[in-house]
C-alpha atoms as a PDB file:
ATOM      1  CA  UNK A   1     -65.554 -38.402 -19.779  1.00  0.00           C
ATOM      2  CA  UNK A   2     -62.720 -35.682 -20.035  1.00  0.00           C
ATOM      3  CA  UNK A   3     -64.006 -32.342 -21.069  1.00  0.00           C
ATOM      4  CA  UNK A   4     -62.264 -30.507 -24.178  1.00  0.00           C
ATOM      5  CA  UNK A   5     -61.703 -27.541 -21.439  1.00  0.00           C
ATOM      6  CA  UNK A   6     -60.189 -29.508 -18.944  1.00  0.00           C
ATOM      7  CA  UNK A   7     -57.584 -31.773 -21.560  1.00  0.00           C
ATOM      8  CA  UNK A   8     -56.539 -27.886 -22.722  1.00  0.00           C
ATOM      9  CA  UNK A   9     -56.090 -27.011 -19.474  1.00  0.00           C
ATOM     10  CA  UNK A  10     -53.808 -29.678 -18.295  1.00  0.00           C
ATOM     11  CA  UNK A  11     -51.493 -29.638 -21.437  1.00  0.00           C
ATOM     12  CA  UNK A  12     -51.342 -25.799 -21.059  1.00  0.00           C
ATOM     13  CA  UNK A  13     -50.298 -27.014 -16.897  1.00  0.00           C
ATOM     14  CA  UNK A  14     -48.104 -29.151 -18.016  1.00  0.00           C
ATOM     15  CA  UNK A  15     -46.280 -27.383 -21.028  1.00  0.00           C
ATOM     16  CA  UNK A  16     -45.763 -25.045 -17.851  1.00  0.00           C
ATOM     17  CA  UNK A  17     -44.147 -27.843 -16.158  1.00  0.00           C
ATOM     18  CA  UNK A  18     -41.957 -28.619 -18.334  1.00  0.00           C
ATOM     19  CA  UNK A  19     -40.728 -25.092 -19.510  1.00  0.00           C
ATOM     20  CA  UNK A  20     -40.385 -24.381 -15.695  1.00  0.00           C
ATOM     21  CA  UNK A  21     -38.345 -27.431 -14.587  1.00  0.00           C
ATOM     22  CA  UNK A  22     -36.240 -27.254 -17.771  1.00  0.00           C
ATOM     23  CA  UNK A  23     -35.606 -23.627 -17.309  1.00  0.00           C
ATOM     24  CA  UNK A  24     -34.409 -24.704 -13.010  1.00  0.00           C
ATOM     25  CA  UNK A  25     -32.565 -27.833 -14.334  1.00  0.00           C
ATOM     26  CA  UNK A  26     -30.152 -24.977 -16.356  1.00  0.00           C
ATOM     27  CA  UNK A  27     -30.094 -22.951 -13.609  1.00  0.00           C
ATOM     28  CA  UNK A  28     -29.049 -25.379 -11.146  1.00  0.00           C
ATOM     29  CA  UNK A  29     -26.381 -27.384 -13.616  1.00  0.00           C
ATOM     30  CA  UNK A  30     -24.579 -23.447 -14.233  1.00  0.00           C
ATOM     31  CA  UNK A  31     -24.504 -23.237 -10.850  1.00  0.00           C
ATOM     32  CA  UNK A  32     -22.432 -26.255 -10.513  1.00  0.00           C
ATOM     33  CA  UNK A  33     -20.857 -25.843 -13.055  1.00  0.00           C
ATOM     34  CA  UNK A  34     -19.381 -22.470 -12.621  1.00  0.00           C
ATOM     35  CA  UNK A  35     -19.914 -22.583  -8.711  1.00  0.00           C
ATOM     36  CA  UNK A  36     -21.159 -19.250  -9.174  1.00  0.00           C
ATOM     37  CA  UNK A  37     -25.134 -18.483  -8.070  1.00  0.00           C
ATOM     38  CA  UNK A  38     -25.175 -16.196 -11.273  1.00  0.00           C
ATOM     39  CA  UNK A  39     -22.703 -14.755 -14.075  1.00  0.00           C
ATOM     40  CA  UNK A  40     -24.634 -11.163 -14.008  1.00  0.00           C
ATOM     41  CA  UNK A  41     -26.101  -9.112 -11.260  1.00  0.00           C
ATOM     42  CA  UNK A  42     -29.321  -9.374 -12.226  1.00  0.00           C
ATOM     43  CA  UNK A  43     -29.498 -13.667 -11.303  1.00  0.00           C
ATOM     44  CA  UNK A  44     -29.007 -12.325  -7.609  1.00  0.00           C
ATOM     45  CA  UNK A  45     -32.152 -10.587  -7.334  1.00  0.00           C
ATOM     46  CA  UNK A  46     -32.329  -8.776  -3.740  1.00  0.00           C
ATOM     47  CA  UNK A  47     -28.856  -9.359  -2.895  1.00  0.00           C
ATOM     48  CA  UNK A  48     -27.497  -7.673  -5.904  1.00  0.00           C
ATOM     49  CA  UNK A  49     -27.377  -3.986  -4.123  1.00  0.00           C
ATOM     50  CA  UNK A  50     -25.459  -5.666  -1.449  1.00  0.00           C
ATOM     51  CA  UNK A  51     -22.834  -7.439  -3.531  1.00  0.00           C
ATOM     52  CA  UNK A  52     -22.434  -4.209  -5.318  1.00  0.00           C
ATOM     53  CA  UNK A  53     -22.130  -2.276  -2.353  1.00  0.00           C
ATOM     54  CA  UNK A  54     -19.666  -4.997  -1.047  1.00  0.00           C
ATOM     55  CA  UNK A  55     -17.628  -5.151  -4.063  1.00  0.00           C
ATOM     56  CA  UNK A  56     -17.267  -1.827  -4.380  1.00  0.00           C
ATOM     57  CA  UNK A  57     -15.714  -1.869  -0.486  1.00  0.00           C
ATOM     58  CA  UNK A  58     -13.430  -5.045  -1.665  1.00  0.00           C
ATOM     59  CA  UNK A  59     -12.084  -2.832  -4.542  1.00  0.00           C
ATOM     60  CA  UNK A  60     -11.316   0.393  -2.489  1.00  0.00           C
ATOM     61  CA  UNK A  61      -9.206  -1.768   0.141  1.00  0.00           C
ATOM     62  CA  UNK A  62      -7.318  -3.757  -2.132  1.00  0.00           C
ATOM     63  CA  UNK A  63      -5.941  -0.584  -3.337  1.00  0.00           C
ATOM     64  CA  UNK A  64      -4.799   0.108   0.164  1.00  0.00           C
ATOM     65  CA  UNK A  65      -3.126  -2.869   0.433  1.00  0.00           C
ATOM     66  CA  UNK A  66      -1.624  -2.443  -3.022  1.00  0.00           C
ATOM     67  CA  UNK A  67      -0.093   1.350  -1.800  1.00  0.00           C
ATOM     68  CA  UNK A  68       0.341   0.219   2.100  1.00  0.00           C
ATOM     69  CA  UNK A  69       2.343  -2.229   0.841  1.00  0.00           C
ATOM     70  CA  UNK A  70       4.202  -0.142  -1.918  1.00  0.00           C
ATOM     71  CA  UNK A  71       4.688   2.748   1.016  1.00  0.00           C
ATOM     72  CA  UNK A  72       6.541   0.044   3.526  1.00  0.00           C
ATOM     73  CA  UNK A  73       9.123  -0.391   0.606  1.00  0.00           C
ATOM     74  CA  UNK A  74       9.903   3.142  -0.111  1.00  0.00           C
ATOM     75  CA  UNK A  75       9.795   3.721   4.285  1.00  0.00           C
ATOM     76  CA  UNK A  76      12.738   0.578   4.365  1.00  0.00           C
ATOM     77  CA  UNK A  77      15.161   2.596   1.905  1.00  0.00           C
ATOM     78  CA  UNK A  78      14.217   6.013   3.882  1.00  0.00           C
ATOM     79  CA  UNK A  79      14.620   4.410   7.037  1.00  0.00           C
ATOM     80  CA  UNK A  80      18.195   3.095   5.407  1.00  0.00           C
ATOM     81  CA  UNK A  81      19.173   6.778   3.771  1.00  0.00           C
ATOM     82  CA  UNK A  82      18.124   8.252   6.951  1.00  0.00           C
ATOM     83  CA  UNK A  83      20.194   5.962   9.591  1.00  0.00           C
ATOM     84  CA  UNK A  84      23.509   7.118   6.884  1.00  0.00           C
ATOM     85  CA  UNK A  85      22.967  10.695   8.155  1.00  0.00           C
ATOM     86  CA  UNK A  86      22.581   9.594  11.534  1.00  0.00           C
ATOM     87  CA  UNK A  87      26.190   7.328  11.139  1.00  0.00           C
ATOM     88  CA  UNK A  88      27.881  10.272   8.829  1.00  0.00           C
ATOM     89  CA  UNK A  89      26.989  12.967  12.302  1.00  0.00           C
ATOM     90  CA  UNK A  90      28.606  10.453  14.596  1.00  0.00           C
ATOM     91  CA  UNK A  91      31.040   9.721  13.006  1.00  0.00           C
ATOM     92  CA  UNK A  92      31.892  13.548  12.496  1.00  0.00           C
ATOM     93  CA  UNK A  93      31.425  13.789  15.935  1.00  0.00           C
ATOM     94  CA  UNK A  94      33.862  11.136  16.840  1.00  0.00           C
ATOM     95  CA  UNK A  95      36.776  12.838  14.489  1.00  0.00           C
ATOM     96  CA  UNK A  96      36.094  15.561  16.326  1.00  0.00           C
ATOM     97  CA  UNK A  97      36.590  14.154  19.522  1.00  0.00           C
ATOM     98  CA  UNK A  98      39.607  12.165  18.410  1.00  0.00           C
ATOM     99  CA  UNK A  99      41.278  14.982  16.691  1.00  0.00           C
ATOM    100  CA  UNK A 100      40.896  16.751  20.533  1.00  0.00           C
ATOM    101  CA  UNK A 101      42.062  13.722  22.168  1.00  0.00           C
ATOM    102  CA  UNK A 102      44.965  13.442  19.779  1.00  0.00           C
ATOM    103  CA  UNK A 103      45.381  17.033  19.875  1.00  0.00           C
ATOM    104  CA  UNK A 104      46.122  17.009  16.415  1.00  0.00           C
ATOM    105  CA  UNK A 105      44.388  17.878  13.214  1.00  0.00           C
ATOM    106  CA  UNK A 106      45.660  15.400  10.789  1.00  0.00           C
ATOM    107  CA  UNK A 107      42.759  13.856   8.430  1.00  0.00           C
ATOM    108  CA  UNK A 108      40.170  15.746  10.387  1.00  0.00           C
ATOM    109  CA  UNK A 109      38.854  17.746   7.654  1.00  0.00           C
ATOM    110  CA  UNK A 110      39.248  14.217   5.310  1.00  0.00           C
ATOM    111  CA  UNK A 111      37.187  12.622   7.818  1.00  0.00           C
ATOM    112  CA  UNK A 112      34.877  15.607   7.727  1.00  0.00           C
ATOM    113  CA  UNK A 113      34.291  15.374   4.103  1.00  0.00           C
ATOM    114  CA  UNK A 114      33.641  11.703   3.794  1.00  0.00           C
ATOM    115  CA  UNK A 115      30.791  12.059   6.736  1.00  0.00           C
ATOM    116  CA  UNK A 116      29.004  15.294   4.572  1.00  0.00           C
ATOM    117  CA  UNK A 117      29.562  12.740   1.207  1.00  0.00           C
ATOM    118  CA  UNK A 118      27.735  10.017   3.096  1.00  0.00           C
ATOM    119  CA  UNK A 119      25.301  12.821   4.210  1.00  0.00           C
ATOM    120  CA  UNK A 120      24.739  14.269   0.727  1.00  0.00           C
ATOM    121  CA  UNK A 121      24.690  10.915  -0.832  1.00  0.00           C
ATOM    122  CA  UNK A 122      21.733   9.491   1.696  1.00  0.00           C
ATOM    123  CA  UNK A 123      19.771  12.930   1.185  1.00  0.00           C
ATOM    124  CA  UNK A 124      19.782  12.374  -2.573  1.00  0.00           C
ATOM    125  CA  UNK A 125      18.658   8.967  -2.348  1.00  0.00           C
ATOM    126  CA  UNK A 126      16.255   8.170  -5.231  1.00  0.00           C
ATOM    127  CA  UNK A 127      13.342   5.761  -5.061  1.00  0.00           C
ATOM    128  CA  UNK A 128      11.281   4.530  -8.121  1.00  0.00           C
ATOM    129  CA  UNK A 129      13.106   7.293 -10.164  1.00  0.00           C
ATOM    130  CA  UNK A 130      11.997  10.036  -8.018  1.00  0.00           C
ATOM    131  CA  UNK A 131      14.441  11.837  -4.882  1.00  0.00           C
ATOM    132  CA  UNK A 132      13.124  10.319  -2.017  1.00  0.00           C
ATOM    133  CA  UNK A 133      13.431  14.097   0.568  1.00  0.00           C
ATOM    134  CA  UNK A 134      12.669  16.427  -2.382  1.00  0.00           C
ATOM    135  CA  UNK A 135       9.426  17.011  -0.820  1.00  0.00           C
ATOM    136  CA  UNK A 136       7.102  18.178  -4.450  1.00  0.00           C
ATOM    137  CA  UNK A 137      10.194  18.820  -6.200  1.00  0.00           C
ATOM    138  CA  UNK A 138      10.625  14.658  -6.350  1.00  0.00           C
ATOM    139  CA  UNK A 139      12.441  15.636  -9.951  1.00  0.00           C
ATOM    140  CA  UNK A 140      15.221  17.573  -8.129  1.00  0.00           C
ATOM    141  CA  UNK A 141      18.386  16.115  -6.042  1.00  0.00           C
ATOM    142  CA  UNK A 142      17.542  18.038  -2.875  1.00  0.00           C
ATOM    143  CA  UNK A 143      21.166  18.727  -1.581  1.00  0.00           C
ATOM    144  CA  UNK A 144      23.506  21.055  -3.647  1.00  0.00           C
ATOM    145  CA  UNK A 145      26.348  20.368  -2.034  1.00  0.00           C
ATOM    146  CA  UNK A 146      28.922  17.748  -2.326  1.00  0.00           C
ATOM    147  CA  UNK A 147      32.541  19.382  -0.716  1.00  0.00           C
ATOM    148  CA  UNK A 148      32.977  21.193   2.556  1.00  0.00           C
ATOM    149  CA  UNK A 149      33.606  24.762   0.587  1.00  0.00           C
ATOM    150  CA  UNK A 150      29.957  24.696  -0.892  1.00  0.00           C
ATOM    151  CA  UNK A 151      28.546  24.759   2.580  1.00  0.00           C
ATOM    152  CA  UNK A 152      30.367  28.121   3.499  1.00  0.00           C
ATOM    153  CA  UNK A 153      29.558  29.042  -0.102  1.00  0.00           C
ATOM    154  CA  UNK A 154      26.058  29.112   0.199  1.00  0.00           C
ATOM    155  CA  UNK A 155      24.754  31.972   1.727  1.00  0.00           C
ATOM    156  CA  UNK A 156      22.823  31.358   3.176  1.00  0.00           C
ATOM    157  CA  UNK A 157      23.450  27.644   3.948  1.00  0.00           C
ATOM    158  CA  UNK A 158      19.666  26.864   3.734  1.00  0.00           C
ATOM    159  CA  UNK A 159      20.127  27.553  -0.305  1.00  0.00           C
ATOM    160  CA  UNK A 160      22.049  24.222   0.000  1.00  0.00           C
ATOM    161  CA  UNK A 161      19.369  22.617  -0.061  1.00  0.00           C
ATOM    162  CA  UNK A 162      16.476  22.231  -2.920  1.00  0.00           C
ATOM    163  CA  UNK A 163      13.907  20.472  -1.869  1.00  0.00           C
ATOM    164  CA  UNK A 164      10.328  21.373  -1.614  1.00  0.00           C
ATOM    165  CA  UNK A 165       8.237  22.711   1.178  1.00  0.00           C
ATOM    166  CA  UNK A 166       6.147  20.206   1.667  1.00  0.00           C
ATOM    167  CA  UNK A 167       6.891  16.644   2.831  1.00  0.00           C
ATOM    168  CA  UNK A 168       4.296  14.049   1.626  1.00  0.00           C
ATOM    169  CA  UNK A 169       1.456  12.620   3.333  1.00  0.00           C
ATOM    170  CA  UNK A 170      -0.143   9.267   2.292  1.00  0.00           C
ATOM    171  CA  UNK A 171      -4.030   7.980   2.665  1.00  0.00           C
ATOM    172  CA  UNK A 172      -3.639   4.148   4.593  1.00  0.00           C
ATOM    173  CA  UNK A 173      -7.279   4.121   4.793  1.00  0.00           C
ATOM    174  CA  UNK A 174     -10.495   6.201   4.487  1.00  0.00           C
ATOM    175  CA  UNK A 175     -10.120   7.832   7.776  1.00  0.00           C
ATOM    176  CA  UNK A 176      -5.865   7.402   8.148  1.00  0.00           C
ATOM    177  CA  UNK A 177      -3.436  10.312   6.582  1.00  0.00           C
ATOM    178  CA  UNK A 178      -0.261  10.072   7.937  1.00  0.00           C
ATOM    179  CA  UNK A 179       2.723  12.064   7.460  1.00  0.00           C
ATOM    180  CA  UNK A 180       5.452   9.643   5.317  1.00  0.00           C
ATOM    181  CA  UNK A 181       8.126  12.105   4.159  1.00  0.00           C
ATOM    182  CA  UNK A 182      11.008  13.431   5.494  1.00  0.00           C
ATOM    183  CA  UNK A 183      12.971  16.641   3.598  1.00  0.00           C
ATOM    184  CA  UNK A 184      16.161  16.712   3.387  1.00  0.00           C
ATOM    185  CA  UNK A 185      16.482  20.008   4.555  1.00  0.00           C
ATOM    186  CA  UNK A 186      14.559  18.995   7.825  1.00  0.00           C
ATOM    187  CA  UNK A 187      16.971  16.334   8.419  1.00  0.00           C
ATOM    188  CA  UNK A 188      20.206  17.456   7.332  1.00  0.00           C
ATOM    189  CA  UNK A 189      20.763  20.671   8.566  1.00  0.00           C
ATOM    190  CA  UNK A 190      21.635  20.112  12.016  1.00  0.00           C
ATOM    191  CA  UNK A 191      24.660  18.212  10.550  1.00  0.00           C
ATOM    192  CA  UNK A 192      25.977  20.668   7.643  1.00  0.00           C
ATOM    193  CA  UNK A 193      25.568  23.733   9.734  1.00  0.00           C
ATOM    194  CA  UNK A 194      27.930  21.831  12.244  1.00  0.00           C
ATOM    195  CA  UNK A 195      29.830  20.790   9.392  1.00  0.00           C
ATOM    196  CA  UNK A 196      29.925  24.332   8.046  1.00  0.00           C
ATOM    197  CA  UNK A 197      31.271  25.851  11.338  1.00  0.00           C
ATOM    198  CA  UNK A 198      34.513  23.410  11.087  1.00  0.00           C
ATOM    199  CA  UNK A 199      35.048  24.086   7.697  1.00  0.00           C
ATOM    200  CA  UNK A 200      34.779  27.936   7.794  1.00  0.00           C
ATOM    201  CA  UNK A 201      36.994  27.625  10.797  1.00  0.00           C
ATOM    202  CA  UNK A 202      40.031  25.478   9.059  1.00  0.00           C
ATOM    203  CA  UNK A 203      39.673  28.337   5.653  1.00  0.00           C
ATOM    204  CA  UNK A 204      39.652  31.239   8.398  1.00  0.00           C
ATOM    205  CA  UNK A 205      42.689  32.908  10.005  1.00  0.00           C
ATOM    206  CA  UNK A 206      42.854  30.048  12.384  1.00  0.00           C
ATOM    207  CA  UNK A 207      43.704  27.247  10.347  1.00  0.00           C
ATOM    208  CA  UNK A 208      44.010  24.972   8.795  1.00  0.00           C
ATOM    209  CA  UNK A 209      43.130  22.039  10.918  1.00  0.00           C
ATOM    210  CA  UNK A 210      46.638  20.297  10.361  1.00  0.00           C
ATOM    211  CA  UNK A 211      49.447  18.841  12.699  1.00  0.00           C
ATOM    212  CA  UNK A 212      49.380  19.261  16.320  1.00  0.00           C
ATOM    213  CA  UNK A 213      46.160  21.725  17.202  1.00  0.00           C
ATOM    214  CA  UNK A 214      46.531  24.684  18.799  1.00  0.00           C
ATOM    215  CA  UNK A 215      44.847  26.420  22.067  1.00  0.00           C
ATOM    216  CA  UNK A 216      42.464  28.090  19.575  1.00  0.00           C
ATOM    217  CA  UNK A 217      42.000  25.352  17.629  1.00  0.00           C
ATOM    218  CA  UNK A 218      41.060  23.045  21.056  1.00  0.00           C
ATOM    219  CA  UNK A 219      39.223  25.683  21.674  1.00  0.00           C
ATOM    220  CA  UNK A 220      36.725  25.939  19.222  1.00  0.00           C
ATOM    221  CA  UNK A 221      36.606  22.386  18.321  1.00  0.00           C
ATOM    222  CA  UNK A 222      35.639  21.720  22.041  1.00  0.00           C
ATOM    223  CA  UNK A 223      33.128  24.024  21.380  1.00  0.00           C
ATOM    224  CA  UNK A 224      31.696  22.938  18.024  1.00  0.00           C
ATOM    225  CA  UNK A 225      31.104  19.317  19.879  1.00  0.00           C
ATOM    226  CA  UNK A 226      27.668  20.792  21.108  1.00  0.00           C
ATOM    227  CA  UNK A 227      26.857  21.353  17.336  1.00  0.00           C
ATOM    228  CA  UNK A 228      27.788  17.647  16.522  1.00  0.00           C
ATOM    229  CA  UNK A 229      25.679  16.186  19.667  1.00  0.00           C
ATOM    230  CA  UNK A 230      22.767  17.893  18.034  1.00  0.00           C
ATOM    231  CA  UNK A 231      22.909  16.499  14.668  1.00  0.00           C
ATOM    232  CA  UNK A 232      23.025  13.304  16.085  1.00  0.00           C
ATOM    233  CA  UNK A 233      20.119  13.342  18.356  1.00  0.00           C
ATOM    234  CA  UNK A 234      18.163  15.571  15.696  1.00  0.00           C
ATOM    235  CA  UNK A 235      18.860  12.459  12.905  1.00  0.00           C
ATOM    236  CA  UNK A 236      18.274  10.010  15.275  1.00  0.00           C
ATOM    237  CA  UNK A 237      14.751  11.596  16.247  1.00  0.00           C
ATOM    238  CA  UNK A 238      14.277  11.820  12.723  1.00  0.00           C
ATOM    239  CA  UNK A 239      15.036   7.977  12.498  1.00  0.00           C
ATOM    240  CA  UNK A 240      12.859   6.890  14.812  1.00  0.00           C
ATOM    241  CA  UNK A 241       9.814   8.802  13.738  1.00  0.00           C
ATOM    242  CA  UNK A 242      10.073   7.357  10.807  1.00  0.00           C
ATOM    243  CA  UNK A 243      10.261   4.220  12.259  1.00  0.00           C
ATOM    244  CA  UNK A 244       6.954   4.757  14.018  1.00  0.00           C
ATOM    245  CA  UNK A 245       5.231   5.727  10.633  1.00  0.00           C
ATOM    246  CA  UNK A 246       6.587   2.542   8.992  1.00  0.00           C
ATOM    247  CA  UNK A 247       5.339   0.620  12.035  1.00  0.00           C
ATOM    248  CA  UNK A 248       2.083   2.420  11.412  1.00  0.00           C
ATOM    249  CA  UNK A 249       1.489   1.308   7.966  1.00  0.00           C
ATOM    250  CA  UNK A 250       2.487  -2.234   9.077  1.00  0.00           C
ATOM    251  CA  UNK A 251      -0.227  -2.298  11.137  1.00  0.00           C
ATOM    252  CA  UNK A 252      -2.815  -0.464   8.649  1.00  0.00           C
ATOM    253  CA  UNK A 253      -1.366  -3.427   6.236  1.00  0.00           C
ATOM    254  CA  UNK A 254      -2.735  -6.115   8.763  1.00  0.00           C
ATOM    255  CA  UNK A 255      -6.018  -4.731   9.396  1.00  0.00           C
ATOM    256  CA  UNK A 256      -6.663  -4.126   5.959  1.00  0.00           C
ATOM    257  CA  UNK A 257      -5.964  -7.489   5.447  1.00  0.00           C
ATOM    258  CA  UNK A 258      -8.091  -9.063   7.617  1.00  0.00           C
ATOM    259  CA  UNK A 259     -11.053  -6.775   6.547  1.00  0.00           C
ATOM    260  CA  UNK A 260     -10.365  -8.229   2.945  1.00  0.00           C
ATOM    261  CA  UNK A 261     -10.493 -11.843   4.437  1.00  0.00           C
ATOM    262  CA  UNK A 262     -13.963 -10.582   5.941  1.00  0.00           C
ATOM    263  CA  UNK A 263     -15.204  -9.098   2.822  1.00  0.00           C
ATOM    264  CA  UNK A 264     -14.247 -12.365   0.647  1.00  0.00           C
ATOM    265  CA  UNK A 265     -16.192 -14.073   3.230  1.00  0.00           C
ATOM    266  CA  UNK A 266     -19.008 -12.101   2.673  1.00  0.00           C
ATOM    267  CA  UNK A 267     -18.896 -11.870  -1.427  1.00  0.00           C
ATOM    268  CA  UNK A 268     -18.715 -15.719  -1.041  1.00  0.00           C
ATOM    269  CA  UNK A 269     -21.626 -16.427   1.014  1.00  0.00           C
ATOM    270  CA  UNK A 270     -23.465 -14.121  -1.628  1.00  0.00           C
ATOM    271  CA  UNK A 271     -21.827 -15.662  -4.630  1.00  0.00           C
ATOM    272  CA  UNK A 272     -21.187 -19.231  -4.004  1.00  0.00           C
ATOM    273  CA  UNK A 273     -24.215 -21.470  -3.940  1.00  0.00           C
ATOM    274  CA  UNK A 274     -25.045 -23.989  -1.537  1.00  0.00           C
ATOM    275  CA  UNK A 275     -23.823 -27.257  -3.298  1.00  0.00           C
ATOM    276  CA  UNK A 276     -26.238 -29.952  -1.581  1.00  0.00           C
ATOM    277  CA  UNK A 277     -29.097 -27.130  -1.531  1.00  0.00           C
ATOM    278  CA  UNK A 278     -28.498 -27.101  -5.794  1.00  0.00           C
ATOM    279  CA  UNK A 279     -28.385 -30.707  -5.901  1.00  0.00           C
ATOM    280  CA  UNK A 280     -31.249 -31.241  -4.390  1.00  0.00           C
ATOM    281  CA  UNK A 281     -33.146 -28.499  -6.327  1.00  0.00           C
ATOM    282  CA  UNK A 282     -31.741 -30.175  -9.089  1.00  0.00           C
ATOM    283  CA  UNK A 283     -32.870 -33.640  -8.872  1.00  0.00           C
ATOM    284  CA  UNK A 284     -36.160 -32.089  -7.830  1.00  0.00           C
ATOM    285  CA  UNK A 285     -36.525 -30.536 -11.371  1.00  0.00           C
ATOM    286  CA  UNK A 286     -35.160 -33.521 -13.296  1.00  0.00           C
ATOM    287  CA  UNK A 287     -37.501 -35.098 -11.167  1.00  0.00           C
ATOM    288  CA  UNK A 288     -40.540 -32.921 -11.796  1.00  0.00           C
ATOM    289  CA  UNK A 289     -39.681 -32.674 -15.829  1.00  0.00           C
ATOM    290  CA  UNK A 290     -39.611 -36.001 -16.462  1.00  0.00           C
ATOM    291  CA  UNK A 291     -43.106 -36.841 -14.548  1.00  0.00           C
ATOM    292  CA  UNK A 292     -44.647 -33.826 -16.839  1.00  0.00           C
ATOM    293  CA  UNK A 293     -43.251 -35.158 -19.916  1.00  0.00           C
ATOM    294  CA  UNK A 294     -44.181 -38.725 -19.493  1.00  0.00           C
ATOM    295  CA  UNK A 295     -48.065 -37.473 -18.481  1.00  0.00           C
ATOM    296  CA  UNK A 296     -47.616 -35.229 -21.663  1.00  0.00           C
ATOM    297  CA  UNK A 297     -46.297 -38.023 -23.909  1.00  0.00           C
ATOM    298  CA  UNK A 298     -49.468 -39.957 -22.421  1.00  0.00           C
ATOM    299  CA  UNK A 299     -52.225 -37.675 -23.319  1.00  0.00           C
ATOM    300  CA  UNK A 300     -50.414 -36.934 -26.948  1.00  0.00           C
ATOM    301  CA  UNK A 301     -51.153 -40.839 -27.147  1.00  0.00           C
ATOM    302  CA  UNK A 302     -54.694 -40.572 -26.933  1.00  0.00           C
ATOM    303  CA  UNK A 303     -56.909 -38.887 -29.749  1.00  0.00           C
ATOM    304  CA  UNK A 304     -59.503 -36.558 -28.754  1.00  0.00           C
ATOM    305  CA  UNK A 305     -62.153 -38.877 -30.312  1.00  0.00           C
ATOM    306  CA  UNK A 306     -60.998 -41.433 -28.054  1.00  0.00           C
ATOM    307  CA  UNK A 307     -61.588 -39.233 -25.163  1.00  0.00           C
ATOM    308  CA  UNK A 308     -64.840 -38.153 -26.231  1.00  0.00           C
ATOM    309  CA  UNK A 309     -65.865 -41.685 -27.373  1.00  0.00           C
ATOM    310  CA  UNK A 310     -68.765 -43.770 -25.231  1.00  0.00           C
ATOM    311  CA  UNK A 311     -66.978 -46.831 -23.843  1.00  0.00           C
ATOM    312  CA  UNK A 312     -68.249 -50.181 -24.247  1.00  0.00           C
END
């Protein structure tokens, strides 16, 4: 004979079961179904510090990616602005040295002007609406000066120029800060103050710069070729370092890359279940629900009395 006790017992086990196996059976179907483990933090129990913690890591380096990648735009059109000052101071340099060969002054000081336009022009180069060698004046056009006359003008010829003091530095990572500005002061006044000394030259007693050149004239334009040599290498240095920064954040770009490829590795591994591990969990509750329920449906058949009753 079944007790009262023990019949109570077993529909209370079983009701248990049932709730159990019904509740996994859900569990595992969302799983599949959203090939997710859980929609919320709290379904990952004592991995859910560590997908925070790794999330938070995923977040922080796609926003490095997002500015490395932004920075190796704006370091292409400095790299191009800067290569024009490096062109306009040879190619001052070269009218220089032809006018000499020549020995005559015809176009010089046209030539002359069109290399401190190109110059001027580069310098002033805006990117994303904001002057690219302002330094923290990014609202201001950093070089004043756009004919041969302002440069003798100025006084001094530093006031030229407008630009902040401060070129800007950009974060590539949490530890990384590199230097990524150049100002146009830095870069272009090698080439205006040679620029400058021909200019005050052709409006002085000694000029102008026309027709065939005199012993004077030879003379000091010989001279000023020093000034023009050291525009060029001083542009070209400037150039190439900011070649080396762009190569820099190329390189940052990579790495940060890969670490994101590592991270989304991880976040899967925490997020994305194991699909024949669910399946199998999940046949084992619609296995394990539907052996409760029929034993359930099989005790609901039988009255108590006909538990309780003698047989025979």
């Amino acid at each position: 004979m079944m007790s009262p006790i023990s019949t109570a017992s077993l529909y209370a086990s079983l009701a248990a079961n049932i709730g159990a196996s019904q509740t996994q059976q859900a569990q595992d179907a969302a799983e599949i179904s959203s090939g997710e483990v859980s929609t919320n933090l709290a379904g990952y129990g004592a991995t859910a510090g560590t997908l925070t913690a790794v999330n938070s890591v995923s977040s922080r380096l796609t926003s490095y990616v997002a500015n490395a990648q932004a920075l190796s735009g704006k370091l292409d059109v400095q790299d191009n602005a800067l290569s024009q000052v490096a062109t306009a101071a040879q190619s001052a340099r070269t009218a220089v040295a032809e006018a000499l060969a020549n020995n005559s002054g015809d176009d010089l000081m046209t030539t002359l002007q069109a290399q401190l336009s190109t110059a001027a022009g580069a310098l002033n180069t805006q990117y994303d609406g904001q002057y690219l060698f302002s330094g923290g004046q990014a609202d201001t056009a950093p070089v004043a000066a756009s004919q041969l006359s302002d440069l003798t003008a100025a006084s001094p010829l530093s006031s030229v120029f407008k630009n902040g003091q401060t070129a800007q530095v950009s974060r590539l990572d949490d530890s990384t800060v590199v230097k990524t500005g150049v100002l146009a002061s830095d870069a272009g006044t090698p080439l205006m103050t040679a620029l400058a000394a021909v200019q005050a030259y052709d409006a002085g007693p000694n000029g102008p710069l026309t027709g065939t050149l005199t012993t004077a004239q030879s003379t000091f334009l010989s001279g000023v070729l020093s000034q023009f040599d050291s525009a060029i290498s001083s542009a070209n240095t400037t150039v190439a370092d900011n070649g080396v920064v762009a190569q820099e954040v190329t390189d940052k770009t990579a790495q940060l890359t890969d670490q994101q490829t590592a991270i989304a590795g991880v976040v899967s591994n925490i997020t994305t279940p194991d699909e024949a591990q669910v399946a199998t969990q999940l046949s084992l509750a619609q296995t394990t629900l539907q052996a409760s329920a029929q034993i359930f449906s099989s005790l609901q058949s039988d009255s108590l009395l006909q538990v309780l009753s003698p047989s025979g």
